[in-house]
Protein backbone atom coordinates (compact mmCIF):
# COMPACT_ATOMS: atom_id res chain seq x y z
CA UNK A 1 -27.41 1.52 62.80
CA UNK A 2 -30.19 -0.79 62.43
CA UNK A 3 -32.44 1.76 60.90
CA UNK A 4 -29.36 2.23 58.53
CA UNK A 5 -29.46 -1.16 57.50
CA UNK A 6 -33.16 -1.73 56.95
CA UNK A 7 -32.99 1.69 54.90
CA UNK A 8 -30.30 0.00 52.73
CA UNK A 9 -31.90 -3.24 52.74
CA UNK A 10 -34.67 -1.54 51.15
CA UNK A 11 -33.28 0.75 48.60
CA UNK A 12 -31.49 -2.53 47.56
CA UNK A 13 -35.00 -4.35 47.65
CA UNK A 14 -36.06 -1.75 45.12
CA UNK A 15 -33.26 -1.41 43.09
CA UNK A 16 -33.85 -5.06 42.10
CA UNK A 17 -37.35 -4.41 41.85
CA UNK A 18 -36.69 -1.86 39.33
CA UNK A 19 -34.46 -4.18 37.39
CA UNK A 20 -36.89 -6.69 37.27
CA UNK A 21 -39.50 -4.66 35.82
CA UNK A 22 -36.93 -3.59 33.13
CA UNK A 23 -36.00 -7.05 32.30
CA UNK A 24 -39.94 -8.02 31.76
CA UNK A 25 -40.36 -4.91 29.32
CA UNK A 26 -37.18 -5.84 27.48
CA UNK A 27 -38.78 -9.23 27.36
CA UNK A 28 -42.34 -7.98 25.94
CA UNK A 29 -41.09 -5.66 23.78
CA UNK A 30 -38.77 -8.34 21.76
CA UNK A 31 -42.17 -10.61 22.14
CA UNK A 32 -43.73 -7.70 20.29
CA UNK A 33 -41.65 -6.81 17.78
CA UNK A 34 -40.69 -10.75 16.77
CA UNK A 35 -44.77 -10.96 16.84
CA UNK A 36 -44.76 -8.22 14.20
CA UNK A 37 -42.18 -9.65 12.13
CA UNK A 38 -44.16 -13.58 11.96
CA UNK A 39 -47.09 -11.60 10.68
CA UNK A 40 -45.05 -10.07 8.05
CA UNK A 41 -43.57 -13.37 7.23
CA UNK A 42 -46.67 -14.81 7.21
CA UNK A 43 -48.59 -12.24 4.99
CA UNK A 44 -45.48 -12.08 2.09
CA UNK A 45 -45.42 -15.77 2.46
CA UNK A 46 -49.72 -15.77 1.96
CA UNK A 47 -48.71 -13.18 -1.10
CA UNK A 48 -46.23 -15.54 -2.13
CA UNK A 49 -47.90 -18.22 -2.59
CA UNK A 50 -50.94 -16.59 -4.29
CA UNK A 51 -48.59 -15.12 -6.93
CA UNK A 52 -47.35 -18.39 -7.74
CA UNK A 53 -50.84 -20.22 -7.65
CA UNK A 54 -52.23 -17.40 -9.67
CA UNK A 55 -48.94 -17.76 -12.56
CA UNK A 56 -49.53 -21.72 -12.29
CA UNK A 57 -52.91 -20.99 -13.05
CA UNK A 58 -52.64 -19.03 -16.17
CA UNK A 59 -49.67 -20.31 -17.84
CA UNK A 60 -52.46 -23.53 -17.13
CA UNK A 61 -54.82 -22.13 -20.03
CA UNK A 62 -52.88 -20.79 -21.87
CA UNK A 63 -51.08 -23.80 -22.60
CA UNK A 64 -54.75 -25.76 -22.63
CA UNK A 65 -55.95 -23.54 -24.73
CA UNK A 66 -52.65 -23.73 -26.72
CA UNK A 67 -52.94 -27.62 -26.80
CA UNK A 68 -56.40 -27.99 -27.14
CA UNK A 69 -57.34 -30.11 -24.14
CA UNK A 70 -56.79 -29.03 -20.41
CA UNK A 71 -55.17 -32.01 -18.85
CA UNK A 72 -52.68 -31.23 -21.56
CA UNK A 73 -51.94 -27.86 -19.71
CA UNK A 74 -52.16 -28.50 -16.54
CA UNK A 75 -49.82 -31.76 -17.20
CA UNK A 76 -47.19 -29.22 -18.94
CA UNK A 77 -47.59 -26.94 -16.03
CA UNK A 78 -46.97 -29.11 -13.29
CA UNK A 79 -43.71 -30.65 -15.02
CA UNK A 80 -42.65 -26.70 -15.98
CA UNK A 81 -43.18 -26.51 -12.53
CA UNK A 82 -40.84 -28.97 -11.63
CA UNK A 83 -38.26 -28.60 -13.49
CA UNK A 84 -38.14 -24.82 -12.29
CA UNK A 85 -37.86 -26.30 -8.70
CA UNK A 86 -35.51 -28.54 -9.51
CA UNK A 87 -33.08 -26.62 -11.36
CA UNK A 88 -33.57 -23.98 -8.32
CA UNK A 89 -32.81 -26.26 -5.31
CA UNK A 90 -29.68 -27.67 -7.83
CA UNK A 91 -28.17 -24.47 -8.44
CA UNK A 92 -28.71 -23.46 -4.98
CA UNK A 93 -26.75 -26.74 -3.64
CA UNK A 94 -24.33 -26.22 -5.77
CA UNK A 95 -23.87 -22.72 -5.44
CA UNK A 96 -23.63 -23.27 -1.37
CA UNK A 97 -21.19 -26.10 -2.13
CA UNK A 98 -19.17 -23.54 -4.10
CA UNK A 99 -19.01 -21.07 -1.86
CA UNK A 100 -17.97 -23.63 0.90
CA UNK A 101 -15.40 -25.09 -0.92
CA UNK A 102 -13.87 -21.92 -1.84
CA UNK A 103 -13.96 -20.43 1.39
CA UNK A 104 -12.17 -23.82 2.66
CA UNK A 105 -9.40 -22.98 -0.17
CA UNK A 106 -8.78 -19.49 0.64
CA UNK A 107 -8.49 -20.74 4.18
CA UNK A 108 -5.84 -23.17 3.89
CA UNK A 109 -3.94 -21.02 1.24
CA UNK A 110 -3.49 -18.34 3.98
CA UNK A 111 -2.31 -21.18 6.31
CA UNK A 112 0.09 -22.35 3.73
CA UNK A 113 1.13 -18.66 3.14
CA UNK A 114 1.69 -18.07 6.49
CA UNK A 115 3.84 -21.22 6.67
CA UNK A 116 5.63 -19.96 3.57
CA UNK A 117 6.52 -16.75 5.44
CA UNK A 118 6.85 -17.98 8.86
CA UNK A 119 9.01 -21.13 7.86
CA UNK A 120 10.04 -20.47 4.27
CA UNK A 121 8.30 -23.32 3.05
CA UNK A 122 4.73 -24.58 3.54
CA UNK A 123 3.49 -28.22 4.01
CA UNK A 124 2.56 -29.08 0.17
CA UNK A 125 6.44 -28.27 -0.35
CA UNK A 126 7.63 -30.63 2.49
CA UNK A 127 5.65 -33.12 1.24
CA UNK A 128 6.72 -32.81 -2.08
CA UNK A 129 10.58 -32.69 -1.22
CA UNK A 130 10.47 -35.78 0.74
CA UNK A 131 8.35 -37.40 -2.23
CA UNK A 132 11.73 -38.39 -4.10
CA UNK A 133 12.70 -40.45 -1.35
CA UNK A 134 9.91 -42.33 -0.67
CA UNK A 135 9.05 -43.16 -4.31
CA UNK A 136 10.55 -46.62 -4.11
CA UNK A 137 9.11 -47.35 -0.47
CA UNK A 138 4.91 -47.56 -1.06
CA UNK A 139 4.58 -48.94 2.74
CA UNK A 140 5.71 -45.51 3.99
């Protein structure tokens, strides 16, 4: 019996073992393939930004050449440049705020259409039929 026990004690021993070692490969390969994705990010991010540096840099002279003088175009530039940022990061806000608010909308109209079906009226309506009765009463 006791050799029983030690044999189980052992295949048990290695089972775990085995896990183990699975778990640590599952662990290196996400390392691995998360390292391979920040070097992507990295390198279109590097691209990126020499695009941009590069278009900065010509719409530069052109408009100095344009103008005449080069502070002229690089001064141009850099406010092009930030009213293109500006009017980016505003529309994105707003567009994120839009999308929230409508998403909050079509939310509580289901609620309200559920109450409608479940109840036969929704919350809006209750409120407005008691309305009438309190108009005279501004304490509540």
């Amino acid at each position: 019996m006791r050799q029983r026990i030690s044999e189980l004690i052992d295949y048990f021993l290695y089972y775990i073992s085995a896990r183990i070692d699975t778990l640590k490969f599952a662990v290196k390969r996400r390392i691995f393939i998360a390292s391979w994705i920040a070097i992507a990010v990295l390198a279109g991010a590097g691209a990126i930004i020499t695009a941009v540096a590069l278009l900065c840099e010509g719409v530069c002279d052109g408009l100095s050449v344009l103008f005449g003088h080069r502070w002229a175009g690089e001064l141009a530039t850099g406010a092009m440049l930030i009213l293109v940022v500006a009017g980016g990061g505003y529309g994105a806000v707003w567009y994120l705020i839009r999308q929230s608010h409508l998403k909050s909308m079509a939310k509580y109209e289901a609620m309200r259409q559920k109450e409608r079906e479940q109840f036969g009226r929704d919350a809006a309506e209750l409120r407005d039929a008691d309305q009438p009765a309190r108009n005279g009463d501004r304490h509540g």
